[in-house]
Protein backbone atom coordinates (compact mmCIF):
# COMPACT_ATOMS: atom_id res chain seq x y z
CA UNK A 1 5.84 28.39 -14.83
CA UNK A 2 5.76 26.00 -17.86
CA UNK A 3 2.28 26.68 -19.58
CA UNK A 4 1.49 22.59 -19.32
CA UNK A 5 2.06 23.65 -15.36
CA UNK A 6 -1.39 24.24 -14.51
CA UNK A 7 -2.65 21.59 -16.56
CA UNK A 8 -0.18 18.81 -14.55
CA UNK A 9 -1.46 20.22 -11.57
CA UNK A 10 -4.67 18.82 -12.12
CA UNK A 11 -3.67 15.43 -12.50
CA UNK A 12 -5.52 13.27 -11.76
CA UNK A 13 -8.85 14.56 -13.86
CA UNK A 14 -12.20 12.51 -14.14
CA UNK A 15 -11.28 11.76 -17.18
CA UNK A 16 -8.68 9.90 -15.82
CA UNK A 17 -10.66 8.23 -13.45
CA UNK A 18 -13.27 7.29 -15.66
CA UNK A 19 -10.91 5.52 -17.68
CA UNK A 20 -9.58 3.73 -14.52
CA UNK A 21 -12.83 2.75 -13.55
CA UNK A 22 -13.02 0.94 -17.53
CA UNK A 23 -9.93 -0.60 -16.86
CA UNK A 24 -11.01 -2.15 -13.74
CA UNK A 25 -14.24 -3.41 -15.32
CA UNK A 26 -13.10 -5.19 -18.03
CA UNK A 27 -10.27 -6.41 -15.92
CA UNK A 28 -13.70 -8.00 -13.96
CA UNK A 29 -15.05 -9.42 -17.31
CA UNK A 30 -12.37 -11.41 -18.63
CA UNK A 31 -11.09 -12.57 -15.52
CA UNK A 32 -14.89 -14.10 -14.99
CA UNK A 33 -14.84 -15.42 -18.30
CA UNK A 34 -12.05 -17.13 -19.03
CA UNK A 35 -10.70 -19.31 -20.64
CA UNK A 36 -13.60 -18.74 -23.06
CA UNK A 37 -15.02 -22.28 -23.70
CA UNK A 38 -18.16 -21.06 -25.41
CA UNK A 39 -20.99 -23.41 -25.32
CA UNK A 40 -24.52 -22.60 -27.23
CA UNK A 41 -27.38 -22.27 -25.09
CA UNK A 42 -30.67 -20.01 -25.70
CA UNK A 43 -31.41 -16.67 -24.20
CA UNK A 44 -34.56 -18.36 -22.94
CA UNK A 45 -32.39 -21.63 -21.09
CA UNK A 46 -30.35 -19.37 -19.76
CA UNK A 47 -32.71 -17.10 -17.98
CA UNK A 48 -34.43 -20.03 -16.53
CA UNK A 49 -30.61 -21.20 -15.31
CA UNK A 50 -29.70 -17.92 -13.88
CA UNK A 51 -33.26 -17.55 -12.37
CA UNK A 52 -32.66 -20.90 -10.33
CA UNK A 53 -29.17 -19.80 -9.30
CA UNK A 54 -30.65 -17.03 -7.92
CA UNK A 55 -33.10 -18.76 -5.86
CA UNK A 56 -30.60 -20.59 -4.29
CA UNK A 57 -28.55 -19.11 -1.33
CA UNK A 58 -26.08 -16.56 -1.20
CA UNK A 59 -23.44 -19.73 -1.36
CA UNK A 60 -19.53 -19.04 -0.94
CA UNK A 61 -17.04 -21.55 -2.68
CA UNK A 62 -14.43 -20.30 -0.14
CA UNK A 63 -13.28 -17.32 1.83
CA UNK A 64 -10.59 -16.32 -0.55
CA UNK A 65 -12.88 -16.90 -3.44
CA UNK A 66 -15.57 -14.78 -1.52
CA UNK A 67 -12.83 -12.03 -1.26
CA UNK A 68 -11.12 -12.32 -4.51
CA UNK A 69 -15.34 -11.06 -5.62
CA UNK A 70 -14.91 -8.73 -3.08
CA UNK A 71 -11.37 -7.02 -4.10
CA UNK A 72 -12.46 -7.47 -7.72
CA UNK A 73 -15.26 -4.35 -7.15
CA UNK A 74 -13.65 -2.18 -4.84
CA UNK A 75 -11.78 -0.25 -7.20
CA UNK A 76 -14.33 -0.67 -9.79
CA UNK A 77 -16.45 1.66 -6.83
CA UNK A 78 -14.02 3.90 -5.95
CA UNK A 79 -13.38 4.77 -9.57
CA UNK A 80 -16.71 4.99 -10.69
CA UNK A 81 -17.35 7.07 -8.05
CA UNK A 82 -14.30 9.71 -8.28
CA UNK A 83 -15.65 10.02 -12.03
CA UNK A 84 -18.46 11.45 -10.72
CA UNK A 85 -18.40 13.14 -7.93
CA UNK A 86 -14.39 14.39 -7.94
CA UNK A 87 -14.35 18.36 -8.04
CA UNK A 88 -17.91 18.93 -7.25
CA UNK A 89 -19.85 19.71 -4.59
CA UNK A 90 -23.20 19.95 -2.86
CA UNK A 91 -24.54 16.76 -1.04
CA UNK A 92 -27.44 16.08 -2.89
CA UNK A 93 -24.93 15.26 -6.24
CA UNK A 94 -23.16 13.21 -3.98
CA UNK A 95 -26.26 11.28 -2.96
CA UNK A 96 -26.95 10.87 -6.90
CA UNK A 97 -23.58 9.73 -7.49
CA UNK A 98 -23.81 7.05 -4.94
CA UNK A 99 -26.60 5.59 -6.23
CA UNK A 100 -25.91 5.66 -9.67
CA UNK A 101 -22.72 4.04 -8.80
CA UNK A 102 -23.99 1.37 -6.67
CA UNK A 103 -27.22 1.03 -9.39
CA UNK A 104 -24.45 0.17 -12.08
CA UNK A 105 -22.33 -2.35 -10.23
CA UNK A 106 -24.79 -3.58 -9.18
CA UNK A 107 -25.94 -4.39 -12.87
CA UNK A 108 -22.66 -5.40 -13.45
CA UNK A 109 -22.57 -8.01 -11.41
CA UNK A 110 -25.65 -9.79 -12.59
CA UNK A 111 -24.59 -9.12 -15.98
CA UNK A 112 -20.88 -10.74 -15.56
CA UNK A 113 -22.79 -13.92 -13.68
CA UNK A 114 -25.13 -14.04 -16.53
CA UNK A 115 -22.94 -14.45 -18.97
CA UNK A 116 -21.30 -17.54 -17.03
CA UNK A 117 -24.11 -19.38 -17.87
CA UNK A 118 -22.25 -19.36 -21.57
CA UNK A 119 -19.31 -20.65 -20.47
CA UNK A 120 -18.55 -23.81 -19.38
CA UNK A 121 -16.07 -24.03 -16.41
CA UNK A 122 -17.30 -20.97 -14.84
CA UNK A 123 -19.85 -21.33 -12.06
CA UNK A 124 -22.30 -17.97 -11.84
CA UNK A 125 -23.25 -17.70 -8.19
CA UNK A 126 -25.48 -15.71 -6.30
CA UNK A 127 -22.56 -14.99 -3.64
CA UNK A 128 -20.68 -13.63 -6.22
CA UNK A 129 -23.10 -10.92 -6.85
CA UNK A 130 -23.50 -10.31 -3.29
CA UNK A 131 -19.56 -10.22 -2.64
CA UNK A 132 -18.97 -8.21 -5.60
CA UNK A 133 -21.86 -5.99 -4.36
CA UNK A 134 -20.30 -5.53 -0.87
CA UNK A 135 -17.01 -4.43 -3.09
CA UNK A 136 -18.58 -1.61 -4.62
CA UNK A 137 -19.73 -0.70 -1.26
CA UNK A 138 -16.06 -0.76 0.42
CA UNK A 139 -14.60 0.95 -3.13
CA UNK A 140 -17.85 3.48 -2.51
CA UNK A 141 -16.94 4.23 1.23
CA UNK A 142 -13.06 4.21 0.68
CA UNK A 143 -13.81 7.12 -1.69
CA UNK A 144 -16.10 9.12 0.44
CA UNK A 145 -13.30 8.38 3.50
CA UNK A 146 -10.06 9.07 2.25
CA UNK A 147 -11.17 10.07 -1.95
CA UNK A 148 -10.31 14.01 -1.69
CA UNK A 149 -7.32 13.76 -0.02
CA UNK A 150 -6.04 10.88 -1.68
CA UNK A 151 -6.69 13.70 -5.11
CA UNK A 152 -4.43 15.98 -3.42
CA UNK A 153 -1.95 13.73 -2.38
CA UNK A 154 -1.72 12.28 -6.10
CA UNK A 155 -1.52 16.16 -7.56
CA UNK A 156 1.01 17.28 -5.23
CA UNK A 157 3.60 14.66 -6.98
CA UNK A 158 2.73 17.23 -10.08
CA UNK A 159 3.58 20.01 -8.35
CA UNK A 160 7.50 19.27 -7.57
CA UNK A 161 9.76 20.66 -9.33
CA UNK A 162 13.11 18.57 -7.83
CA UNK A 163 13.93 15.40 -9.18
CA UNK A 164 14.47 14.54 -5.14
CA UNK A 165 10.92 16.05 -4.16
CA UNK A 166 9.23 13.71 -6.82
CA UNK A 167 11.73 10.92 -5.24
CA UNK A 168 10.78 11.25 -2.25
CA UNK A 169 6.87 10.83 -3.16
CA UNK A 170 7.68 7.69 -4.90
CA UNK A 171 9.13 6.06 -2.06
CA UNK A 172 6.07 6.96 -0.06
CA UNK A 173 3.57 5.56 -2.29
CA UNK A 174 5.92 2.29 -2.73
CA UNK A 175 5.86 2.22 0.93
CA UNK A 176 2.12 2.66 1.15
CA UNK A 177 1.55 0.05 -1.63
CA UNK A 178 3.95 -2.80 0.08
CA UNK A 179 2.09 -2.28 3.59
CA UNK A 180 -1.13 -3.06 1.41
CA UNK A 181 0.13 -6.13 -0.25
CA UNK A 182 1.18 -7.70 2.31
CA UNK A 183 -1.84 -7.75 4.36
CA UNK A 184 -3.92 -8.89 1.27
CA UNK A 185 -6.06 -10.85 0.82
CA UNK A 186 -7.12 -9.65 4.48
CA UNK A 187 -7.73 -12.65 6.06
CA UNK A 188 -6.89 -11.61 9.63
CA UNK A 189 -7.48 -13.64 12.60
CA UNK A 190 -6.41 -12.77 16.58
CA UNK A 191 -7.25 -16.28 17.35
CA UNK A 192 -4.61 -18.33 19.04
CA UNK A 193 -6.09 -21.31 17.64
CA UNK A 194 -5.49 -20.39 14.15
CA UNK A 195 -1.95 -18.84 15.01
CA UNK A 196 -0.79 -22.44 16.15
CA UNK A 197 -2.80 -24.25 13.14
CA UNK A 198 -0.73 -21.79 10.84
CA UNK A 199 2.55 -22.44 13.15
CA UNK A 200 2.02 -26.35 12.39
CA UNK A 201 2.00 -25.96 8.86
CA UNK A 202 4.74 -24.60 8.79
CA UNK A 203 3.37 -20.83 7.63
CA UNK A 204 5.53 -18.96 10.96
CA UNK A 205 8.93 -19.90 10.79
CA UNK A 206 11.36 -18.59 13.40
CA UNK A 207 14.58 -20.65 12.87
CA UNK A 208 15.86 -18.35 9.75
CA UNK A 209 16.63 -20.80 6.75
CA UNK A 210 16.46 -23.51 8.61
CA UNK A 211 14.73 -25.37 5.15
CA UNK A 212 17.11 -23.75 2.86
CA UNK A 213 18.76 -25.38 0.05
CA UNK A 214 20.41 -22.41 -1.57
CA UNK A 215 20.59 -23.61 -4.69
CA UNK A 216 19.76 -20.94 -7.42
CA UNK A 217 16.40 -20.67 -7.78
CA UNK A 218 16.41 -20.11 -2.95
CA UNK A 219 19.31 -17.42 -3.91
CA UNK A 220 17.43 -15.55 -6.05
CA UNK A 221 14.74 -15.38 -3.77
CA UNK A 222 16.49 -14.04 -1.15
CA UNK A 223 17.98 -11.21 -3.41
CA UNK A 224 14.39 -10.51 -4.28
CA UNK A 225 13.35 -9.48 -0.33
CA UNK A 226 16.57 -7.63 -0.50
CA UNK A 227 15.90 -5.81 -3.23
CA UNK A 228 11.95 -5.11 -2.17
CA UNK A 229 13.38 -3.16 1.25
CA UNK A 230 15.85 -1.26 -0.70
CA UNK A 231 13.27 1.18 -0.88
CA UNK A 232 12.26 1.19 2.54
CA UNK A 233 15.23 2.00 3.58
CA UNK A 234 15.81 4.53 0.93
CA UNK A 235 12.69 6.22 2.68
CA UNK A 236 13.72 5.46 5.94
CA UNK A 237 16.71 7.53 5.01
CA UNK A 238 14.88 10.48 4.49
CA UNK A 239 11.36 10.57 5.91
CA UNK A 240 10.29 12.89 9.00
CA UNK A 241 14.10 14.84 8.72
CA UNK A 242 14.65 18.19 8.73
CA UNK A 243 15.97 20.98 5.71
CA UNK A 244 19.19 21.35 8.25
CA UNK A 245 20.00 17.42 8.07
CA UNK A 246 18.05 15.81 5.23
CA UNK A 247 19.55 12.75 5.78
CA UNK A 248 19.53 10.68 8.60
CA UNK A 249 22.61 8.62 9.80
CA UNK A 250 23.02 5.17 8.51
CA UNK A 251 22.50 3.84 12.05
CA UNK A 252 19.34 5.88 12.82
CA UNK A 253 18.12 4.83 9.31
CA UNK A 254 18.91 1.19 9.97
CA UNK A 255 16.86 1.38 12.66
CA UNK A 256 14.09 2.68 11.45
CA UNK A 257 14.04 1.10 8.11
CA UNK A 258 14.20 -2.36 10.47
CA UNK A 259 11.38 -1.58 12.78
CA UNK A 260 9.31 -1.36 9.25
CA UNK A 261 10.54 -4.51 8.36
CA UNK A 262 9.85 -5.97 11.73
CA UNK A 263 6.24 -4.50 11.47
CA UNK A 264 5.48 -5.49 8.08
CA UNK A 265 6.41 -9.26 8.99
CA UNK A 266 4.02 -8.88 12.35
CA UNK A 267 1.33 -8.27 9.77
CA UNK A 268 1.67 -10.60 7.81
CA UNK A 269 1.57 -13.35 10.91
CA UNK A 270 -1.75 -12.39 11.36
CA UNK A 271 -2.72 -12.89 7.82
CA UNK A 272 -3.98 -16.57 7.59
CA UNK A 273 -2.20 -17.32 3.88
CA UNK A 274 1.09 -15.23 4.50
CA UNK A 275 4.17 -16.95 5.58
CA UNK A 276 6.06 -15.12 8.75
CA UNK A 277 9.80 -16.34 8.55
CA UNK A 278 12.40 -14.28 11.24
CA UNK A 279 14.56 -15.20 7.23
CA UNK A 280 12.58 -12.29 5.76
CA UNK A 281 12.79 -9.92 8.38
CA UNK A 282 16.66 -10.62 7.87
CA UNK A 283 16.98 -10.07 4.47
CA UNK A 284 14.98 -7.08 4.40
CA UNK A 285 17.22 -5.59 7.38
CA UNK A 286 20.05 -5.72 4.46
CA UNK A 287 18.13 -4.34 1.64
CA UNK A 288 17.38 -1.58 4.34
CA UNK A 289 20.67 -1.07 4.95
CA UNK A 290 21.50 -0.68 1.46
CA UNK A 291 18.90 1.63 0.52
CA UNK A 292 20.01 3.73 3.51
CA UNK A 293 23.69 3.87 1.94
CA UNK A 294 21.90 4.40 -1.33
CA UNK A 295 20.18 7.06 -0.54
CA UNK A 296 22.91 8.85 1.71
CA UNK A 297 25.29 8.16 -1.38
CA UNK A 298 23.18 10.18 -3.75
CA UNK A 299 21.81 12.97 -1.52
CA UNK A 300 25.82 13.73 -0.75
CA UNK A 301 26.49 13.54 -4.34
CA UNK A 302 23.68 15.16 -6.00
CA UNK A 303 24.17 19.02 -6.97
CA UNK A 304 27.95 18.18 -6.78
CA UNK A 305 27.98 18.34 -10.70
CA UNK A 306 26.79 21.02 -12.78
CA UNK A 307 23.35 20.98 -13.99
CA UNK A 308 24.10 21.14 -17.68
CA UNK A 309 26.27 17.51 -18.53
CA UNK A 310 29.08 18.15 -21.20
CA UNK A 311 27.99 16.08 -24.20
CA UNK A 312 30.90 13.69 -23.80
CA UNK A 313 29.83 13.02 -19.90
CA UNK A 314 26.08 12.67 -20.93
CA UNK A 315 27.28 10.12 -24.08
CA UNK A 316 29.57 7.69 -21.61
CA UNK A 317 26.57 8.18 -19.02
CA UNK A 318 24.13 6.40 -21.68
CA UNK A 319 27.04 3.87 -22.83
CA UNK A 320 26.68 3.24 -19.17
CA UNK A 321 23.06 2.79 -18.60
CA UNK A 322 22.98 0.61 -21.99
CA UNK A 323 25.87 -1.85 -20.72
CA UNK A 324 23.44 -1.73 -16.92
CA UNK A 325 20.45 -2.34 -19.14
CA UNK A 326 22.49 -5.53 -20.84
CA UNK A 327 23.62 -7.07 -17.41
CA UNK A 328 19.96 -6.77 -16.16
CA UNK A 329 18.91 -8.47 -18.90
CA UNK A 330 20.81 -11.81 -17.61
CA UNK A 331 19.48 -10.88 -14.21
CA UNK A 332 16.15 -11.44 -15.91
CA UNK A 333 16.89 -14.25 -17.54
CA UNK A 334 18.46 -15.97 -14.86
CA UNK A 335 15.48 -15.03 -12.18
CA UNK A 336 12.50 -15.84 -14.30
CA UNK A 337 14.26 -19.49 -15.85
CA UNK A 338 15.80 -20.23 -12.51
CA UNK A 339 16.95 -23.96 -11.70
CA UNK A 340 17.70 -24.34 -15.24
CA UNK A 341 16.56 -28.29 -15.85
CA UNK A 342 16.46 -28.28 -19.63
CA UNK A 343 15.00 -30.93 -21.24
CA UNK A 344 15.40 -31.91 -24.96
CA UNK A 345 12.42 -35.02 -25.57
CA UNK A 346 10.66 -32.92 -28.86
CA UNK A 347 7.36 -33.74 -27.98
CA UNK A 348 7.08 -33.01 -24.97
CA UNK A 349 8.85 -29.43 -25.73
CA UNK A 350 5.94 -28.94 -28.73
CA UNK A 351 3.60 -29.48 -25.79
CA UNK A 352 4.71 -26.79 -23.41
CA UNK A 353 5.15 -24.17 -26.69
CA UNK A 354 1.41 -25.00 -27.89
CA UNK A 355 0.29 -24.25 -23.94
CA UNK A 356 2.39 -21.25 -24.34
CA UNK A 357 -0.24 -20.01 -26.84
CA UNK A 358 -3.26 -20.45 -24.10
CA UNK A 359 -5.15 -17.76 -23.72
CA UNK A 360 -3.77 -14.67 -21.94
CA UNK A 361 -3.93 -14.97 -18.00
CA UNK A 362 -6.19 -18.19 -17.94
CA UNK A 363 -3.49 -19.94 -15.36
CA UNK A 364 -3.87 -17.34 -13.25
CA UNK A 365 -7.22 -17.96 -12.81
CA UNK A 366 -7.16 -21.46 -11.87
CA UNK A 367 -4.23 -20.76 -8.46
CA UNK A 368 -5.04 -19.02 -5.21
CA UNK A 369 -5.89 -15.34 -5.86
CA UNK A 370 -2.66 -14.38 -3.81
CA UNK A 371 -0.39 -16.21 -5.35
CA UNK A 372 -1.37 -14.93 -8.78
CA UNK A 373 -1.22 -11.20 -7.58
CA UNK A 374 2.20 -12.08 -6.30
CA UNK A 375 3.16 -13.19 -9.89
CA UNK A 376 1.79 -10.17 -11.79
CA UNK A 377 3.52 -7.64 -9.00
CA UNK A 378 6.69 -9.41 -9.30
CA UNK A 379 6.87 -9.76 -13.22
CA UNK A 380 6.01 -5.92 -13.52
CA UNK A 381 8.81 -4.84 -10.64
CA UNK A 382 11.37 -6.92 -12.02
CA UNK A 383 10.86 -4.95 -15.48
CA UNK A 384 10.31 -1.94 -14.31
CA UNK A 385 13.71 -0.86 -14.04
CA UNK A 386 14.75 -2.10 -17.44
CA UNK A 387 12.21 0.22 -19.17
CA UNK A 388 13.45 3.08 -16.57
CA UNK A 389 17.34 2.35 -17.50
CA UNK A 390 16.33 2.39 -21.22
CA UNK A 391 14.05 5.96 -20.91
CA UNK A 392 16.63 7.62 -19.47
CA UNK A 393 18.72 6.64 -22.27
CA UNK A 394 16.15 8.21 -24.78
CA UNK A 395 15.04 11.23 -22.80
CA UNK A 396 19.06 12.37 -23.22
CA UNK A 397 19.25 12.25 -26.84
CA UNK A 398 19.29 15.68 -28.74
CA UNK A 399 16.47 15.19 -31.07
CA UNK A 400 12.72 16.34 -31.58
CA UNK A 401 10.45 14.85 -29.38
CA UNK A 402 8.56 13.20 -32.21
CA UNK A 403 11.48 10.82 -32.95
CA UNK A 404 12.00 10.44 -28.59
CA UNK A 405 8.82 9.45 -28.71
CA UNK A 406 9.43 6.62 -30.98
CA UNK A 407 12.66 6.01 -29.21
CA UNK A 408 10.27 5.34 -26.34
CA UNK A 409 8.21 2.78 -28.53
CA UNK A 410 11.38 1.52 -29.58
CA UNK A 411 12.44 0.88 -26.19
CA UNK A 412 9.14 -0.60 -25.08
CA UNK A 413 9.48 -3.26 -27.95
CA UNK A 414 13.13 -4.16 -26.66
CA UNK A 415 11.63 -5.10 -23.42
CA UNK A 416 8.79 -7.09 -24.59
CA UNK A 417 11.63 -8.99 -26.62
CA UNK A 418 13.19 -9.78 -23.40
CA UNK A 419 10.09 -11.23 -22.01
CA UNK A 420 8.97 -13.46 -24.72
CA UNK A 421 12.68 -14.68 -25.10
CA UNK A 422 12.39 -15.50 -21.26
CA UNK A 423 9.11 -17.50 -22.13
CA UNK A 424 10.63 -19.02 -25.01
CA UNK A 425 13.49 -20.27 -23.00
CA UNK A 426 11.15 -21.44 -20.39
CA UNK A 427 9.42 -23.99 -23.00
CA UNK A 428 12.78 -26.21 -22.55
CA UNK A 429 12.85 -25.61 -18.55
CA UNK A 430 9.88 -28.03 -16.83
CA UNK A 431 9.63 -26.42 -13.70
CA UNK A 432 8.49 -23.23 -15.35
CA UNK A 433 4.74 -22.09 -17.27
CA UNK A 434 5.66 -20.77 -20.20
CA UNK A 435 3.06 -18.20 -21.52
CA UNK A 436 1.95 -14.91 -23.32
CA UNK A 437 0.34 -13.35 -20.61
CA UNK A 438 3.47 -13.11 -18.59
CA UNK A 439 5.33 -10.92 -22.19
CA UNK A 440 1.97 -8.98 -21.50
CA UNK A 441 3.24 -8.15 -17.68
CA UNK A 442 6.37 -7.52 -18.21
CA UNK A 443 5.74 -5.25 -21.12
CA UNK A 444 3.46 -3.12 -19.03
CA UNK A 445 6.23 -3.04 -16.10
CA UNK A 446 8.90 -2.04 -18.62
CA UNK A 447 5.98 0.66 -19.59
CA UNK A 448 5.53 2.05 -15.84
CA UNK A 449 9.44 1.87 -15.23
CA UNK A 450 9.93 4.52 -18.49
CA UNK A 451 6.58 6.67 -17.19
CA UNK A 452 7.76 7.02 -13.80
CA UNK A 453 11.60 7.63 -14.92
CA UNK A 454 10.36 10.45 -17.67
CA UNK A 455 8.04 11.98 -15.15
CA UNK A 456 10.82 12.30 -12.18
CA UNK A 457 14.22 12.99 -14.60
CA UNK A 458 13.73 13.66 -17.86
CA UNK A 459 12.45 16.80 -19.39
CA UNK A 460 9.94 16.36 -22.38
């Protein structure tokens, strides 16, 4: 065994956690302060504001504002809480931990609210605090629930040794995350009442694109839900078979790859702000069927070769992934400027680049909570595998791991070119925000895509 073995086994550590947990609540911060329009005001004026706020009912703008508090301080719980309590035992330091944790979000809320009273534009509310405090409890009980085992589940991914294995793990964790998404923001209702309200606007649609007008902007979209089932059905390939037939048939696969498609779409008609179209459930039938054929493809093939490449192979293998790498990049471009309207009037192109330079992730703040978690999921997938293409690039070159490391870096940097010349070319295309917060997600996609590669091929 390696001697970093027993060290990766342990991964996830508090530490880890802890710095999770930060992440989270700063996240919380800025996203309650911004845009940042300062205004003066004395400790003493603002005290007497927030004091009449709070005497005031628990008042709730909305139900998806009242759970956009709510989501914002569950993980902000559960982290907080795995800092403290994760790999120790005895009940009375878990009744300690709970109360320090629900003590300090607590604080945290009233803190955040408070300092909305500086910041014009942003409306402290007492049913902020109190949905932010029911967060912490759900992040709190979520941890006590499923916390342990959720550990375990993490450090087993550590524990592989097959590229496959690790694969495999992946796809399950994709799986569990896409199941989550699409339920959020939880809004569920059984009522018929709202099924038919949400059937006359047009939110359940069962003639498949009936409203289409495949232009390229509708195309695009479509290979998008393709491409999110291709790892469904990549798992559908392979989950529940046995050592004697790994992999299932492309029929059985189908099947079952479909009847998650078909389940995930059921969900998602009893979610109030999703959209249920029989079109989805379509095209993520074919990016099930293509994963399936993926993943047949390369559990037939893999083992075939040799494990040590010849250096010539390994060379037109990364002349390969580079050209791959290049063609993606005009995938990117062409999904993220899609219909491309350009316009040329000067001023009006000045405009859009000075609202480029807003400050980072203040639009998304002003949409539906949903519909800017959609757009920071899809910027980060869509870059993902550009930084994985590129790492695997870098993890094959024969030199120290100092200069890999900056080959790495170097990497990074060539993807967070990409995204700001995307935003750049979206200045001159109207139908599209340009801005620096999306160079920001995309970066950090491109960053996960080269972790995730370097943890499940390449060798350090």
């Amino acid at each position: 065994m390696p001697a970093d073995a027993s060290n990766a086994i342990h991964f996830p550590k508090r530490c880890h956690f802890a710095a999770a947990a930060a992440l989270f609540w700063a996240i919380a911060l800025y996203g309650s302060l911004v845009p940042f329009h300062f205004a003066p005001l004395g400790l003493g004026d603002a005290a007497e504001q927030f004091a009449q706020i709070l005497a005031g009912g628990a008042i709730f703008r909305s139900r998806s504002d009242f759970l956009a508090n709510v989501l914002l301080f569950v993980p902000i719980g559960f982290f907080w809480l795995a800092t403290l309590s994760m790999d120790r035992a005895g009940r009375p330091w878990r009744f300690v931990s709970i109360a320090v944790v629900l003590a300090s979000c607590l604080a945290s809320s009233f803190f955040i609210e408070f300092l909305q009273t500086w910041f014009p534009g942003r409306v402290p509310s007492r049913g902020d605090i109190v949905a932010q405090s029911l967060g912490a409890l759900v992040g709190i009980a979520l941890w006590l629930g499923i916390g342990r085992s959720t550990v375990e589940w993490i450090r087993t991914f550590s524990r592989f040794e097959r590229p496959a294995d690790k694969i495999d793990w992946l796809l399950r964790a994709y799986f569990a995350g896409l199941v989550i998404y699409s339920v959020v923001p939880f809004e569920l209702t059984l009522s018929p009442a709202d099924l038919v309200q949400k059937f006359r606007d047009q939110k359940i649609v069962l003639v498949p694109f009936v409203s289409a007008d495949y232009d390229l902007e509708y195309l695009l979209a479509l290979a998008s839900n393709v491409a999110v089932f291709i790892p469904v059905g990549m798992l559908a390939a392979v989950t529940l078979t046995s050592q004697r037939r790994p992999v299932r048939s492309f029929t059985s696969g189908l099947c079952l790859g479909t009847l998650a498609a078909v389940g995930i779409e059921v969900m998602q008609l009893l979610v109030i702000d999703r959209y249920c179209t029989t079109g989805d459930v379509l095209t993520g039938c074919a990016g099930v069927a293509i994963g399936v054929l993926a993943m047949r493809h390369w559990r037939g093939t893999i083992g075939s070769a040799g494990s040590e490449q010849p250096a010539v192979a390994l060379s037109r293998r990364n002349v390969a992934l580079l050209a791959a790498a290049a063609s993606y990049c005009v995938v990117l471009v062409l999904v993220f400027c899609a219909p491309l309207d350009w316009i040329s009037d000067s001023d009006v192109i000045r405009s859009r680049y000075q609202e480029m330079m807003r400050t980072p992730f203040a639009v998304l703040q002003q949409g539906h909570p949903l519909n800017a978690a959609t757009q920071v999921i899809r910027k980060g997938v869509f870059f993902a595998p550009l930084g994985g293409m590129l790492a695997l690039v870098v993890s094959s070159l024969p030199v120290p791991v100092a200069l890999r490391r900056f080959g790495y870096a170097v990497a990074l940097a060539a993807t967070a070119g990409v995204a700001l010349v995307i935003e750049l070319l979206q200045v001159f295309l109207p139908p599209h925000v340009p801005d620096l917060s999306d160079v920001l997600l995309c970066t950090f996609g491109s960053l996960i895509g080269m972790i995730v590669t370097v943890r499940v091929f390449a060798r350090l």
